[in-house]
N, C-alpha and C. Protein backbone atom coordinates (compact mmCIF):
# COMPACT_ATOMS: atom_id res chain seq x y z
N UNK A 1 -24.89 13.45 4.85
CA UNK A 1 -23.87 14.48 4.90
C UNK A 1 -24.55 15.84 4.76
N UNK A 2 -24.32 16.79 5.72
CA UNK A 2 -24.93 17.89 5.26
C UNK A 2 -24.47 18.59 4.65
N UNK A 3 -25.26 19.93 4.00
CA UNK A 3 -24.76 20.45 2.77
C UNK A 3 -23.83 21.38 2.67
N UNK A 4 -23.66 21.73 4.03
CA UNK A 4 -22.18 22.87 4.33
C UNK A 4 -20.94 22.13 3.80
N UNK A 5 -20.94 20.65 4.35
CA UNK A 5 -19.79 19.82 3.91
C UNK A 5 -19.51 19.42 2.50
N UNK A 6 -20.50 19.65 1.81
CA UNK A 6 -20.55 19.08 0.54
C UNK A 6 -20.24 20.07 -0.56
N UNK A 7 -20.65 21.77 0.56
CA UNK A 7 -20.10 22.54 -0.87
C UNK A 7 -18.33 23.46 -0.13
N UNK A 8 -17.77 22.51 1.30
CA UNK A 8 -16.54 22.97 1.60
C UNK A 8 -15.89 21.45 0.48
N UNK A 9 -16.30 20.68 0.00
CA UNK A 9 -15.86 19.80 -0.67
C UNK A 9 -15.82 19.84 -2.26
N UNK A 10 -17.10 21.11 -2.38
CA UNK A 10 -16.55 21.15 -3.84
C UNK A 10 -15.82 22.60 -4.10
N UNK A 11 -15.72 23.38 -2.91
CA UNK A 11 -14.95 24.38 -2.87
C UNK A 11 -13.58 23.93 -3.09
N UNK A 12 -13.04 22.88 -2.72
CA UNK A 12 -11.71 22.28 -2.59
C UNK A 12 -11.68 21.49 -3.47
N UNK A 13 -12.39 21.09 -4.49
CA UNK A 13 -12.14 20.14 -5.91
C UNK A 13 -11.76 21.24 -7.14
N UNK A 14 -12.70 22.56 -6.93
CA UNK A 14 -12.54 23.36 -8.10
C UNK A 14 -11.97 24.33 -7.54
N UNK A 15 -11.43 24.63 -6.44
CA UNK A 15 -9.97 25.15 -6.63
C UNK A 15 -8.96 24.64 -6.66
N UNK A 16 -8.81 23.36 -6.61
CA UNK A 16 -7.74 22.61 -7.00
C UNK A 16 -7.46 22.56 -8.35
N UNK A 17 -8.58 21.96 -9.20
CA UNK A 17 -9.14 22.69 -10.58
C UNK A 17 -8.38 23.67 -11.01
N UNK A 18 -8.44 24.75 -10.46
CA UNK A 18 -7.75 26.16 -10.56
C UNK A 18 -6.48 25.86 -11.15
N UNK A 19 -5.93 25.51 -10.01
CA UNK A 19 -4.20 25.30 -10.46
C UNK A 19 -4.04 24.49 -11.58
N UNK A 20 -4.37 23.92 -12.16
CA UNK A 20 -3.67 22.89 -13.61
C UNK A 20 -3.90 23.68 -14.26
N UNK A 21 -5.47 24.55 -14.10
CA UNK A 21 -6.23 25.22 -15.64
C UNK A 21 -5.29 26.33 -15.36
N UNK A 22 -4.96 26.96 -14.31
CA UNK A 22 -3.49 28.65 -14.61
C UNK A 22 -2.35 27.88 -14.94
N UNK A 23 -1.73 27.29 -14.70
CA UNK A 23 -0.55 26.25 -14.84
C UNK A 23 -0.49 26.12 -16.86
N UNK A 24 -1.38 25.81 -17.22
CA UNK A 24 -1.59 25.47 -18.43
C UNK A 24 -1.84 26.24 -19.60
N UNK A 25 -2.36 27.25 -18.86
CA UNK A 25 -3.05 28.62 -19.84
C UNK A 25 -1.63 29.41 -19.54
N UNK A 26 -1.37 29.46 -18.55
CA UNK A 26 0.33 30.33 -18.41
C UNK A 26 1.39 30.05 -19.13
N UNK A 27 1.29 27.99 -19.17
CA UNK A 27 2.56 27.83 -20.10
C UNK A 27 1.92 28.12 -21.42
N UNK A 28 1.25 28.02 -21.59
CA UNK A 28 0.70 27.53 -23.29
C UNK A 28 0.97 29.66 -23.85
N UNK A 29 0.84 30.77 -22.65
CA UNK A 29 0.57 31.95 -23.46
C UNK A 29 2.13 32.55 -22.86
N UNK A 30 2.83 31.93 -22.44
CA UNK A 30 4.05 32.89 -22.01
C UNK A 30 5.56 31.34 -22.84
N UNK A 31 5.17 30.62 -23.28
CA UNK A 31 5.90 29.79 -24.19
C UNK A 31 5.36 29.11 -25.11
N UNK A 32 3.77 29.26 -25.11
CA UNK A 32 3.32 28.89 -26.51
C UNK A 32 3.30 26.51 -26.46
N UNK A 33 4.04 26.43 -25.28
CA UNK A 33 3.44 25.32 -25.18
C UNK A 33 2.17 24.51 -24.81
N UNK A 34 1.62 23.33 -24.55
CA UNK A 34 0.99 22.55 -24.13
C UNK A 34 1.24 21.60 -23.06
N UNK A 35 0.45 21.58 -22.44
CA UNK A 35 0.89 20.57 -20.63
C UNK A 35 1.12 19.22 -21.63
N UNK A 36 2.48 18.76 -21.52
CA UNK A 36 2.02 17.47 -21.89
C UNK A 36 1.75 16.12 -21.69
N UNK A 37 2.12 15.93 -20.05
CA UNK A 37 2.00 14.88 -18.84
C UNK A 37 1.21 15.93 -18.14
N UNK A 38 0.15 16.28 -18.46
CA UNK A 38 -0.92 16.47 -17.38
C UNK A 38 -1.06 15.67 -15.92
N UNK A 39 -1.25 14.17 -16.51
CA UNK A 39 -1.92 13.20 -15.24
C UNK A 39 -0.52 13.13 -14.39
N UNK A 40 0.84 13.65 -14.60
CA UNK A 40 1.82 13.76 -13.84
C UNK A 40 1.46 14.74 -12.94
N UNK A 41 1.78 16.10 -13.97
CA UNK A 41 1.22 17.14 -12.93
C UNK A 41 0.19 16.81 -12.46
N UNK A 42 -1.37 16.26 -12.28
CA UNK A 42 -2.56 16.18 -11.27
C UNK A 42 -1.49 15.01 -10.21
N UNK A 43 -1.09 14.15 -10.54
CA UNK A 43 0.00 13.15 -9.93
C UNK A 43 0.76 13.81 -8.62
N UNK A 44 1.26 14.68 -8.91
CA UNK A 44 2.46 15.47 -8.52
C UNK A 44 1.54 16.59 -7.11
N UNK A 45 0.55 17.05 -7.26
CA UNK A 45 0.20 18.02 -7.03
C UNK A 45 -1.05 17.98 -6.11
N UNK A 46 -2.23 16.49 -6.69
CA UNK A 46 -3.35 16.76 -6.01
C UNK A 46 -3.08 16.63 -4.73
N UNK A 47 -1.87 15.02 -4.61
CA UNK A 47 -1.92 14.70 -2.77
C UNK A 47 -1.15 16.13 -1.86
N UNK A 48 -0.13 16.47 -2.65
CA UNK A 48 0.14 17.68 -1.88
C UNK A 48 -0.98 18.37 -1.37
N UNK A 49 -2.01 19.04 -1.91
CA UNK A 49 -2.95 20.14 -2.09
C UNK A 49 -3.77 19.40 -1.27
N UNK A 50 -4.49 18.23 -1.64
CA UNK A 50 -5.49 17.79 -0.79
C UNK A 50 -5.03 17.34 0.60
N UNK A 51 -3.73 17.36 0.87
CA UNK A 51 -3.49 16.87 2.20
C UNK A 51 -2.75 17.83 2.69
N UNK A 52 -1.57 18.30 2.68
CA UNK A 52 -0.84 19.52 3.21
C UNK A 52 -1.70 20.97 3.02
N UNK A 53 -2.05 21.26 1.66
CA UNK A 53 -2.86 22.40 1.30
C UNK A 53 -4.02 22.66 2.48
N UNK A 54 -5.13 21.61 2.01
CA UNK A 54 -6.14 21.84 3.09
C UNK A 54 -5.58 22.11 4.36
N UNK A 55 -5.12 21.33 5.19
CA UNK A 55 -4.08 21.35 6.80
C UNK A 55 -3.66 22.69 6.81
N UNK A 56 -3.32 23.48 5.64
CA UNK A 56 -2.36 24.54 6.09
C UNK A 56 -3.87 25.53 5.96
N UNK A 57 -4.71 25.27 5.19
CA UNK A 57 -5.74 26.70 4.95
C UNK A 57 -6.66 26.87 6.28
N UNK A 58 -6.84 25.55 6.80
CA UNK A 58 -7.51 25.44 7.91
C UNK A 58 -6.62 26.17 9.00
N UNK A 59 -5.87 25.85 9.42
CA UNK A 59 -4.64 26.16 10.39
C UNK A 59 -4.82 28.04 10.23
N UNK A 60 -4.61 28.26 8.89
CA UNK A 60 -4.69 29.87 8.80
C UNK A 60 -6.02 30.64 9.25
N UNK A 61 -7.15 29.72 9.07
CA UNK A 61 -8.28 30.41 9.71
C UNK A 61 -8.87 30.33 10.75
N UNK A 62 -7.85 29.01 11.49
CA UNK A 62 -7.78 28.80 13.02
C UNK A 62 -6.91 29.87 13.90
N UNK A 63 -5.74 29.89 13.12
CA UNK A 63 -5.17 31.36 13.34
C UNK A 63 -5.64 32.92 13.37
N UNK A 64 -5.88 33.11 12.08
CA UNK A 64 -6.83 34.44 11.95
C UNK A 64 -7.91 34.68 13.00
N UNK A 65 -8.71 33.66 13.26
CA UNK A 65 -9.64 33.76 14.03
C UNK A 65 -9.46 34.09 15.61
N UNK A 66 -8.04 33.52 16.10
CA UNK A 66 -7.89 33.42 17.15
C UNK A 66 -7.00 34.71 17.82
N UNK A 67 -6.40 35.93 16.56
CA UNK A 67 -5.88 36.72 16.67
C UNK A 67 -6.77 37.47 16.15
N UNK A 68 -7.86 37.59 16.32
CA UNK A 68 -9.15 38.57 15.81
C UNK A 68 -8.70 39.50 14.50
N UNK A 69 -8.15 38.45 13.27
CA UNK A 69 -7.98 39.42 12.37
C UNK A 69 -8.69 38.56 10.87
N UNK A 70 -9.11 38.40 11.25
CA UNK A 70 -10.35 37.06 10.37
C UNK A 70 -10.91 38.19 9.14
N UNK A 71 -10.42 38.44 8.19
CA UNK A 71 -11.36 38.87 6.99
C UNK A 71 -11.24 37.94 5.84
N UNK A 72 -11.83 38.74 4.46
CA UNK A 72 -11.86 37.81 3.40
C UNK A 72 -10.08 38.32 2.92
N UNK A 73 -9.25 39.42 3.00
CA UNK A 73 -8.18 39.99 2.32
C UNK A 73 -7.11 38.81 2.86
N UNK A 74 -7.37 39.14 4.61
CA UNK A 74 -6.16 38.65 5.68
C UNK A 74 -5.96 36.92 5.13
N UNK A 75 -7.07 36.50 4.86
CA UNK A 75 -7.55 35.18 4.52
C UNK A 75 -7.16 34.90 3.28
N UNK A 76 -6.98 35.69 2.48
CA UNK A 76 -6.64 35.25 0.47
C UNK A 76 -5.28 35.46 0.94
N UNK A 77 -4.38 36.59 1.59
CA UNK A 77 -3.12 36.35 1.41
C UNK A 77 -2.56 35.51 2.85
N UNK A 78 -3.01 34.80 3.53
CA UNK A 78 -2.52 33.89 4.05
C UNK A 78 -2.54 32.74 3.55
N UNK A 79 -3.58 32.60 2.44
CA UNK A 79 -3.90 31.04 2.03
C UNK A 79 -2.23 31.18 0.83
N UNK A 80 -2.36 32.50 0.00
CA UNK A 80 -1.74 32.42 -1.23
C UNK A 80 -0.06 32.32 -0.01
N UNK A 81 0.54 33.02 1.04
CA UNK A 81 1.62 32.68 1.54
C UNK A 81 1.91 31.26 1.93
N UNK A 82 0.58 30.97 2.84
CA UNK A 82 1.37 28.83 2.74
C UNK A 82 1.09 28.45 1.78
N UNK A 83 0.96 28.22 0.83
CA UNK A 83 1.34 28.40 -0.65
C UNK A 83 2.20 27.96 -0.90
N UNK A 84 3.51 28.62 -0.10
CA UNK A 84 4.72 28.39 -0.63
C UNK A 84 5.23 26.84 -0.06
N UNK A 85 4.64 26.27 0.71
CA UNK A 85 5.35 25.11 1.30
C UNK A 85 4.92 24.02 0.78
N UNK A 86 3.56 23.90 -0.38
CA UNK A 86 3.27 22.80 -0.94
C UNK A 86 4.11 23.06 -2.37
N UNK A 87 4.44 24.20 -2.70
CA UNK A 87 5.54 24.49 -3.41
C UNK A 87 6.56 23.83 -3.54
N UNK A 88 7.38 23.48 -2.05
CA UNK A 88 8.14 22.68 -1.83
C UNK A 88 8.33 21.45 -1.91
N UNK A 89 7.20 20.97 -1.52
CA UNK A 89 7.07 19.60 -1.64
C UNK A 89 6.81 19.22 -2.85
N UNK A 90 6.53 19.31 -3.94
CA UNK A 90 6.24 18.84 -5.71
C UNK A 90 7.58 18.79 -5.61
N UNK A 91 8.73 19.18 -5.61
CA UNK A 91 9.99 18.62 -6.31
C UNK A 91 10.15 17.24 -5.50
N UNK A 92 10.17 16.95 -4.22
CA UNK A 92 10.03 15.70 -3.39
C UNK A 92 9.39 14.68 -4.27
N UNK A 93 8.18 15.08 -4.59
CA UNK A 93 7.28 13.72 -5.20
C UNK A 93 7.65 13.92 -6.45
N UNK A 94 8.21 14.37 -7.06
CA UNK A 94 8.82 14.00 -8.34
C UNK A 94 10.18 13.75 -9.01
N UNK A 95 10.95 13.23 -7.09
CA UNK A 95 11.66 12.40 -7.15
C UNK A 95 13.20 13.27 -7.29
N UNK A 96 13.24 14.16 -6.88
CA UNK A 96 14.56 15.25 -6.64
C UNK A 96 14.11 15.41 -4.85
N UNK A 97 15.22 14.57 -4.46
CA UNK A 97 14.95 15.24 -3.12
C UNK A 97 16.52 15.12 -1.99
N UNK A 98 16.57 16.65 -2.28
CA UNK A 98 17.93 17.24 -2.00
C UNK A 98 17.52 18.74 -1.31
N UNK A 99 18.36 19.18 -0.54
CA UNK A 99 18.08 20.54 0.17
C UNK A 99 18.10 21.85 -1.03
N UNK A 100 18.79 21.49 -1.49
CA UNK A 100 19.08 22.62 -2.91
C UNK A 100 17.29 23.05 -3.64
N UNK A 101 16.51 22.48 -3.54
CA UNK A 101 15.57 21.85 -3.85
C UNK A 101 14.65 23.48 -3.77
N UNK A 102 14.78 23.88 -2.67
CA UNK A 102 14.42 25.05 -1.89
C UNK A 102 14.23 26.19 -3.49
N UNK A 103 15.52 26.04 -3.95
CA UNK A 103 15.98 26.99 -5.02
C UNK A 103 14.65 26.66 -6.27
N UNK A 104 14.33 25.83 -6.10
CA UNK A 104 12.83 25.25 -6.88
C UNK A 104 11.59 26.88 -6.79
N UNK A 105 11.42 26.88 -5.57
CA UNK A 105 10.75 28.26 -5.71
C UNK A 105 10.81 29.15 -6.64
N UNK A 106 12.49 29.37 -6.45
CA UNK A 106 12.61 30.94 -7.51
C UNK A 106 12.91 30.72 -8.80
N UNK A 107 12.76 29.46 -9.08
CA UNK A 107 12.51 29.49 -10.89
C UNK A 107 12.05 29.01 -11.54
N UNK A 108 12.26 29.60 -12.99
CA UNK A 108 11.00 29.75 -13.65
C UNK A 108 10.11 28.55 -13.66
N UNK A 109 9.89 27.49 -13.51
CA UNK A 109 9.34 26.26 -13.34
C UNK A 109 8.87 26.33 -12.27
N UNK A 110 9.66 26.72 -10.83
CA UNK A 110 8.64 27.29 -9.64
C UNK A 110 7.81 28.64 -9.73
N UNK A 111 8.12 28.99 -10.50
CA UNK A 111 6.78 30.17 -11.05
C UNK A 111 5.51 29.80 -11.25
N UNK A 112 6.21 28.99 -12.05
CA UNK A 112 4.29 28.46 -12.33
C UNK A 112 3.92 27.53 -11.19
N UNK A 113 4.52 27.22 -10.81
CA UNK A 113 3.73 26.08 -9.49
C UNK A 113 2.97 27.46 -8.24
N UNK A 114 4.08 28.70 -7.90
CA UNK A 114 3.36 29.63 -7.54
C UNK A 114 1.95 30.39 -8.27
N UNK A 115 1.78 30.16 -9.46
CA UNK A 115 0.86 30.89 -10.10
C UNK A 115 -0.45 29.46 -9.56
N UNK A 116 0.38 28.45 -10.11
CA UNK A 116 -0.87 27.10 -9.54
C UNK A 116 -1.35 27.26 -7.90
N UNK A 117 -0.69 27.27 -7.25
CA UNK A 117 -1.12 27.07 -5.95
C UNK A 117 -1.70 28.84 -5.25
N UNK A 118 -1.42 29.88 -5.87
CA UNK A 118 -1.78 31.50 -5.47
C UNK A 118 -3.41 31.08 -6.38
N UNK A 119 -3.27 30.88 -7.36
CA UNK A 119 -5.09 30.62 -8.22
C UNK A 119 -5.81 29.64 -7.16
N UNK A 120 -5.29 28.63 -6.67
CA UNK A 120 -5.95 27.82 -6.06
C UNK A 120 -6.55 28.51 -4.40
N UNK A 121 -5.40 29.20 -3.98
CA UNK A 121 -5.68 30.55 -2.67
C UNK A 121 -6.86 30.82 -2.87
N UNK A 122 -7.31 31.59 -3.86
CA UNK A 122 -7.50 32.63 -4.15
C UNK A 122 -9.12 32.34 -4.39
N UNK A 123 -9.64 31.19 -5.27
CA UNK A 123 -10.91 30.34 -5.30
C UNK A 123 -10.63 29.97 -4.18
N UNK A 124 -10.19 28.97 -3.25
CA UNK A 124 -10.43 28.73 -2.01
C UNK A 124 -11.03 29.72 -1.06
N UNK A 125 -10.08 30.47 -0.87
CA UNK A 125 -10.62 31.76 0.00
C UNK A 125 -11.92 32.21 0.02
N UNK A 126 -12.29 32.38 -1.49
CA UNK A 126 -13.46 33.19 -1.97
C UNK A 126 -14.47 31.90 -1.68
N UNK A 127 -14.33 30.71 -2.12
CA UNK A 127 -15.33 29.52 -1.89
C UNK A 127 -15.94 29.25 -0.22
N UNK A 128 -14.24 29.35 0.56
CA UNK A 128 -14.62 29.25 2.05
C UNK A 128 -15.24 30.59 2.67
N UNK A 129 -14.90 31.85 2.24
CA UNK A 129 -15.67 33.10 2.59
C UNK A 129 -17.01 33.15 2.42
N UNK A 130 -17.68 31.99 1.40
CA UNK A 130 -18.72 32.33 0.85
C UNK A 130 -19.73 31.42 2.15
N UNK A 131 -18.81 30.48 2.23
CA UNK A 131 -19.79 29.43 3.07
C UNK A 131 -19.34 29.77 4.48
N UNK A 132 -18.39 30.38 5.17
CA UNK A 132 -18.42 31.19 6.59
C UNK A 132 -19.23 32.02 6.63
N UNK A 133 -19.38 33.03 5.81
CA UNK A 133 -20.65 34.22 5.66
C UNK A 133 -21.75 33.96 5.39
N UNK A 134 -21.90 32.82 5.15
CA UNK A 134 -23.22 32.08 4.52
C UNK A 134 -24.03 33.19 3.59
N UNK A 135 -22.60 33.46 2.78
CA UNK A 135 -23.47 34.65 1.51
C UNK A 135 -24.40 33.52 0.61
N UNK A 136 -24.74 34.65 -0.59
CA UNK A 136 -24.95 33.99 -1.95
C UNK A 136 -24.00 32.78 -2.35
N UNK A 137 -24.21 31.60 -2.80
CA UNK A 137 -23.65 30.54 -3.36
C UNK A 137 -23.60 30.69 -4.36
N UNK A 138 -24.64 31.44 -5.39
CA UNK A 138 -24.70 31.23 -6.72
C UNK A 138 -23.43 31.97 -7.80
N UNK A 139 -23.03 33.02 -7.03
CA UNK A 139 -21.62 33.24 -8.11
C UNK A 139 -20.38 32.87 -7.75
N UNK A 140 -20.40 31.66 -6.84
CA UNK A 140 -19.26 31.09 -6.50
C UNK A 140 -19.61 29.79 -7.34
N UNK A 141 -20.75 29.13 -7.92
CA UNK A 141 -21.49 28.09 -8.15
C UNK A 141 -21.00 28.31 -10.13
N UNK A 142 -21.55 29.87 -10.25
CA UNK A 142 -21.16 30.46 -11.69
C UNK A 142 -19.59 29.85 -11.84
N UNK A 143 -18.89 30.50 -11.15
CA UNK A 143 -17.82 30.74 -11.43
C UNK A 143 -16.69 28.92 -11.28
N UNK A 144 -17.09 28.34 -10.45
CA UNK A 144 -16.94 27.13 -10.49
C UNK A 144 -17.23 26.38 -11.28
N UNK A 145 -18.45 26.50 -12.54
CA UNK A 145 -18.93 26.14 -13.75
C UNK A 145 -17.92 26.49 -14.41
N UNK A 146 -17.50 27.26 -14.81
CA UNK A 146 -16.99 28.21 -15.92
C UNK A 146 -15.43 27.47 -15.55
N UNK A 147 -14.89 27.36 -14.52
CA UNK A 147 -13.45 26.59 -13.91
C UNK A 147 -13.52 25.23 -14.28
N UNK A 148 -14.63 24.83 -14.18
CA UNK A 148 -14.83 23.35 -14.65
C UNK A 148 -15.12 23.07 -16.03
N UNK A 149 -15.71 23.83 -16.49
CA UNK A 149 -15.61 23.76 -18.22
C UNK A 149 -14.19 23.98 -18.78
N UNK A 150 -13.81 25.25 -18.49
CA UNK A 150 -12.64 25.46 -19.15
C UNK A 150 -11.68 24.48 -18.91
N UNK A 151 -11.30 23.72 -17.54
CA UNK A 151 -10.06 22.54 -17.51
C UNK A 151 -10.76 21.72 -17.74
N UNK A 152 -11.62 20.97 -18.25
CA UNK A 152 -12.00 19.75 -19.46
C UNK A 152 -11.57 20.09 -20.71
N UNK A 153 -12.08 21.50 -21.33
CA UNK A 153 -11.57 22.02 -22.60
C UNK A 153 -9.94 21.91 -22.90
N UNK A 154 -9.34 23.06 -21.65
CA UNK A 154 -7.92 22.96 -21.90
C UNK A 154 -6.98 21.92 -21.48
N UNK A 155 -7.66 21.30 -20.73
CA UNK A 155 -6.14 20.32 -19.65
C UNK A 155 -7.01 19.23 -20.87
């Protein structure tokens, strides 16, 4: 396997990463709680992300590219806008599945699933920018350490 593939693969593990560790640090400092079915939420969330998520981030930079507007900005807020449709789907897999459902977005419980899946944008973006530009790896490498320590610590 070569090594482009291996670090678009861990670009997409530790920003997935992302979302439980904001998800968790958000509830725990804006209600003072603790996640307490974690392996629900990773349950709930990874197949979305790893299967719709990826499909949609790719799609956006198949897009961008093809309307010559390809940067790293155009790219963080397209990833953080489809966003909203794996949004949608977590109430489905957790077994509410009704049109009303939609209304899931705008509250407060779909807040944080937006804060989970905009953190996850947002390392994505910056992970896939790093390896399209074939910049520096190493403070995407830092900073993926530091994402991976902290959700062992907190989650």
């Amino acid at each position: 396997m070569k090594r482009s593939v291996l670090f678009y693969i861990w670009v997409a593990i530790v920003s997935y990463l992302t979302g439980p560790l904001v998800y968790s640090v958000t509830l725990w400092v804006l209600e003072g709680e603790k996640v307490k079915d974690i392996d629900k939420l990773l349950t709930w969330t990874a197949p979305t992300f790893f299967s719709v998520g990826i499909l949609l981030f790719l799609l956006c930079i198949i897009l961008l590219r093809s309307i010559n507007k390809y940067n790293f900005w155009s790219q963080t807020l397209a990833f953080a806008l489809v966003g909203i449709i794996p949004i949608t789907i977590v109430p489905f897999l957790t077994g509410f599945s009704s049109v009303s459902n939609f209304n899931f977005v705008v509250s407060p419980e779909g807040a944080l699933f937006i804060l989970f899946f905009t953190s996850i944008a947002i390392i994505c973006s910056y992970g896939t920018w790093v390896a399209q530009k074939k910049l520096n790896k190493i403070p995407f490498i830092i900073i993926s350490l530091v994402i991976f320590i902290l959700f062992i610590i907190i989650v």
